[in-house]
Protein backbone atom coordinates (compact mmCIF):
# COMPACT_ATOMS: atom_id res chain seq x y z
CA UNK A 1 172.28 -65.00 -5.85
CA UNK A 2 170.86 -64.27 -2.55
CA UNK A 3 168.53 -61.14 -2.76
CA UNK A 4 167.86 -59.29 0.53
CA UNK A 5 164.38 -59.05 1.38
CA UNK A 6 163.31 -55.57 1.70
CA UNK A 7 161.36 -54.35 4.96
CA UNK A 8 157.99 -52.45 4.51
CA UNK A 9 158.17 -49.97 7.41
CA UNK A 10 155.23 -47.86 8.56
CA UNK A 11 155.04 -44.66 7.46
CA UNK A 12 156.09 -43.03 10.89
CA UNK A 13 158.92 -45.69 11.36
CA UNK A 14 160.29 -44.38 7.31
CA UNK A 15 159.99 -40.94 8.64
CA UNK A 16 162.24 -41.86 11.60
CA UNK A 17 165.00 -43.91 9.72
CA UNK A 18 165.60 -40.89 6.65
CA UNK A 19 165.75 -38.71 9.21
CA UNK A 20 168.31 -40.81 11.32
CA UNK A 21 170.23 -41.87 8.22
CA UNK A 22 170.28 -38.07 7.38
CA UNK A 23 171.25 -37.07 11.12
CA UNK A 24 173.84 -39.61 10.89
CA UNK A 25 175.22 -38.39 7.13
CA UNK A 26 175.50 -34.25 8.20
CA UNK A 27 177.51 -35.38 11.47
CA UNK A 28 179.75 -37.35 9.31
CA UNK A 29 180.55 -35.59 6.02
CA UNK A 30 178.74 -31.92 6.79
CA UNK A 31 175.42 -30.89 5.84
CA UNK A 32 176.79 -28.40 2.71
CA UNK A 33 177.77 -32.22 1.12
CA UNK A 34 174.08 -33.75 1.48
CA UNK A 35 171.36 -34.04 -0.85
CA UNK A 36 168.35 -36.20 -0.98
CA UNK A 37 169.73 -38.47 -3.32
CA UNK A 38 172.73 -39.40 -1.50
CA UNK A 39 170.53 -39.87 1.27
CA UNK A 40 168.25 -42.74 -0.69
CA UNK A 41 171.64 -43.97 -1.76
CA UNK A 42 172.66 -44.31 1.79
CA UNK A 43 169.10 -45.82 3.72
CA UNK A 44 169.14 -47.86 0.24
CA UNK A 45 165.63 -46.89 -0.80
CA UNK A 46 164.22 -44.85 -4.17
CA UNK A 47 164.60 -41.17 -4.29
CA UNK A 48 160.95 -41.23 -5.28
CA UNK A 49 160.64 -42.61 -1.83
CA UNK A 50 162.20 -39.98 0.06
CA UNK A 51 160.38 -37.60 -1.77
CA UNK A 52 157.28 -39.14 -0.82
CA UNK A 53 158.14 -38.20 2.53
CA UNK A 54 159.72 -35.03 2.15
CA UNK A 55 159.16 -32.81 -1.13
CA UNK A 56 162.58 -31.02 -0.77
CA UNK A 57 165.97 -31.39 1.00
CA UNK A 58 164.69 -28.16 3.04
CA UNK A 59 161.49 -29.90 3.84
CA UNK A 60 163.62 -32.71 5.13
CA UNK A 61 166.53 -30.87 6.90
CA UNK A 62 163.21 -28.52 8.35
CA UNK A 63 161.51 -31.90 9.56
CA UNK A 64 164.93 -33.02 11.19
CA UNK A 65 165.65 -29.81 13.29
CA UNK A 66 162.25 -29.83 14.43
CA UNK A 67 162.10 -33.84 15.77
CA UNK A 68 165.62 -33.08 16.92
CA UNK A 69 164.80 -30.10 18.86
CA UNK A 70 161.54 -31.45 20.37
CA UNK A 71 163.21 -34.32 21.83
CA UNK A 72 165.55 -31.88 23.67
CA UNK A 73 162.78 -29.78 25.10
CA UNK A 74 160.88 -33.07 26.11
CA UNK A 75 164.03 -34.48 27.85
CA UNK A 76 164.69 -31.21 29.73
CA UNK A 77 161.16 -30.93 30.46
CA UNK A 78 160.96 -34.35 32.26
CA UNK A 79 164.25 -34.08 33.91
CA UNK A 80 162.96 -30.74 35.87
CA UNK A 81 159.80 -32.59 36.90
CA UNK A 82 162.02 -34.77 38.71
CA UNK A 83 164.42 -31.99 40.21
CA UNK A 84 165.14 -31.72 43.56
CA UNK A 85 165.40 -28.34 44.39
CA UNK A 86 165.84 -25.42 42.33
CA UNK A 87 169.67 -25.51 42.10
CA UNK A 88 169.37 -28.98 40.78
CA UNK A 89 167.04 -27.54 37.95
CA UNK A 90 169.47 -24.38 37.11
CA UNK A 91 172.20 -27.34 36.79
CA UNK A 92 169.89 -29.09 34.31
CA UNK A 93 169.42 -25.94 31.97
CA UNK A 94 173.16 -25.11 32.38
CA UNK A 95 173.79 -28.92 31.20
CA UNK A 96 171.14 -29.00 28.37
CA UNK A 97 173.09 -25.81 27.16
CA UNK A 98 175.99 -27.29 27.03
CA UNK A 99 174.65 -30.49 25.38
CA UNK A 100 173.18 -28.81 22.54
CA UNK A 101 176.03 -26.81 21.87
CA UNK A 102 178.53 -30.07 21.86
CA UNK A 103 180.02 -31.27 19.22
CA UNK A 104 177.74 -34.21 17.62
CA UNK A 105 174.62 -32.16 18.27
CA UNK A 106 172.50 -31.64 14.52
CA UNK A 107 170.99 -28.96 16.17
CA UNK A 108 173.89 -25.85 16.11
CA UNK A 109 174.04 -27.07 12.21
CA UNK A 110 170.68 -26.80 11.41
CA UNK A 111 169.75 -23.68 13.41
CA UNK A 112 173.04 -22.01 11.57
CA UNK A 113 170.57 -21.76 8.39
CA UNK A 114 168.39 -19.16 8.73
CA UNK A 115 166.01 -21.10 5.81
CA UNK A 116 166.07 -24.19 7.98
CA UNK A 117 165.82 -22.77 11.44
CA UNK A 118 162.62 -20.28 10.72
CA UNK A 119 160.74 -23.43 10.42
CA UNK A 120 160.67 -23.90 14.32
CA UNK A 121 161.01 -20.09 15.14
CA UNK A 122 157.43 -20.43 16.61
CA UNK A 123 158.18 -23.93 18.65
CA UNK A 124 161.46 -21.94 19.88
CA UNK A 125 159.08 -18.86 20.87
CA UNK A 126 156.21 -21.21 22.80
CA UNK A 127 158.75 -23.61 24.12
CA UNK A 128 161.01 -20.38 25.35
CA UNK A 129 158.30 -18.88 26.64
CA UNK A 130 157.28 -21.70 28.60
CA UNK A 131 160.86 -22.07 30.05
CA UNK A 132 161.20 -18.86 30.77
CA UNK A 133 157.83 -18.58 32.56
CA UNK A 134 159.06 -21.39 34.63
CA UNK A 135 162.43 -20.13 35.22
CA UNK A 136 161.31 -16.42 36.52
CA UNK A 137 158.85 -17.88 39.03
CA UNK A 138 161.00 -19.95 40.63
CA UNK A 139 164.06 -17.55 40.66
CA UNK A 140 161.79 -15.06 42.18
CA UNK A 141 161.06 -17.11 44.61
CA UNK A 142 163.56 -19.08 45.29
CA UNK A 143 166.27 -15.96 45.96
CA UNK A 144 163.08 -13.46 46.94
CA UNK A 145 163.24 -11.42 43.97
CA UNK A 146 160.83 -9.21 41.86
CA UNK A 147 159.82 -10.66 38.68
CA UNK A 148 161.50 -7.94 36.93
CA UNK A 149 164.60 -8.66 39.07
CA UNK A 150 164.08 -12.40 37.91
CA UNK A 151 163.21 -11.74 34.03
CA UNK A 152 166.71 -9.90 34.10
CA UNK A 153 168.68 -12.67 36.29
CA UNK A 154 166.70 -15.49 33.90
CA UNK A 155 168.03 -13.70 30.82
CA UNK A 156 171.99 -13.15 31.90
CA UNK A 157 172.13 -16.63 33.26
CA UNK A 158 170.32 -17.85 29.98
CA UNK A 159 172.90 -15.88 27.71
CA UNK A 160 176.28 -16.48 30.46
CA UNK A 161 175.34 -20.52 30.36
CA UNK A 162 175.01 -20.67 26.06
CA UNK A 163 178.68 -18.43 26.06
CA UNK A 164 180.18 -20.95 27.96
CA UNK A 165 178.81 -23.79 26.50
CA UNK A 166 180.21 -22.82 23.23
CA UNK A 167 183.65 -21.32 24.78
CA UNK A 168 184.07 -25.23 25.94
CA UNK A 169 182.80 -26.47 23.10
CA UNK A 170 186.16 -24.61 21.15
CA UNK A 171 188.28 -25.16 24.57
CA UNK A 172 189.40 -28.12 26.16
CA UNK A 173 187.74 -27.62 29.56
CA UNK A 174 185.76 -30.60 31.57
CA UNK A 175 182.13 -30.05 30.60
CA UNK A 176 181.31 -31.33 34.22
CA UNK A 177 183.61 -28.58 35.98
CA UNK A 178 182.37 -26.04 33.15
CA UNK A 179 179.33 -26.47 34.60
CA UNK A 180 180.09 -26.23 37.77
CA UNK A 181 181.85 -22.88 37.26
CA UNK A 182 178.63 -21.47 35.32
CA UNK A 183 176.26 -22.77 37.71
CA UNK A 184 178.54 -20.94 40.82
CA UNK A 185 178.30 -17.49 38.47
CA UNK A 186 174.92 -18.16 37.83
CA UNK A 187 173.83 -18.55 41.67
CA UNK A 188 175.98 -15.68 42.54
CA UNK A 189 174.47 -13.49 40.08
CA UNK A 190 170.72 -14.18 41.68
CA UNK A 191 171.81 -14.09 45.25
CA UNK A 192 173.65 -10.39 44.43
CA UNK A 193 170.89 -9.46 43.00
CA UNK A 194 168.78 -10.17 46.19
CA UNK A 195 171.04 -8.62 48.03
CA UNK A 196 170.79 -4.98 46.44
């Protein structure tokens, strides 16, 4: 018999594969059917092991949302460094909407329990604010608004793009000319605004 040598990963890299193996096991079969010990089952490691790593199956679902939503931020972050103009970076925050809310994405699942998602309430708050910040100052300038003007236009187009994204996400609409449509309302809403 042919025994399969086992691979010693770093600590970081052990983090990284429960957490993909558990990604992986809520998108298939739901995250009401997984526990920590069919997760072990399923990387093929102890349950000792995992909960080395994590002390509880909230401690590891917490851990997940919170990787899972940084590496959102960070993409959408790097993509509006690159941006264009300032339509180009509404676009991006429509699209990142719409990702997250897509079918496939962990993070609607995890954020649905209020246990698991007030373990990133104050990386939502910081990461928000930062956005936001972002968002009004270049609204306000871009369409020669006041910031109050552009606080309010920031927050409808904020709320209008996350409707849609999850009216598409029940419909069968193109995502592409969803966003299209949202990003027309969107633009039209800031322009009438600098025109009252």
């Amino acid at each position: 018999m042919n025994a399969k040598a086992r691979t010693r990963l770093s600590p970081s890299a052990r983090t990284d594969q429960l957490l993909d193996v558990a990604k992986q096991m809520i998108m298939s079969d739901g995250l009401q059917s997984f526990t920590t010990e069919s997760l072990a089952r399923t990387a093929a490691v102890s349950s000792a092991l995992v909960y080395n790593y994590f002390s509880s199956r909230q401690a590891l679902l917490q851990a997940l949302l919170e990787r899972e939503y940084r590496v959102i931020g960070n993409a959408l972050l790097s993509e509006v460094g690159n941006a264009n103009n300032f339509e180009e970076v509404i676009r991006m925050f429509v699209a990142n909407n719409f990702n997250s809310h897509a079918p496939g994405n962990i993070v609607p699942v995890l954020l649905s329990q209020p246990e698991i998602a007030d373990s990133i309430r104050e990386l939502r708050k910081q990461q928000g604010m930062q956005i936001a910040r972002y968002l009004v100052e270049n609204t306000a300038k871009t369409y020669k608004l006041t910031v109050k003007q552009a606080q309010f236009a920031v927050a409808m187009s904020s709320g209008a793009s996350t409707a849609v994204s999850e009216w598409v996400a029940m419909n069968t609409l193109d995502q592409k000319q969803a966003i299209d449509m949202a990003l027309t309302y969107i633009k039209a809403g800031m322009k009438g605004l600098a025109d009252d």
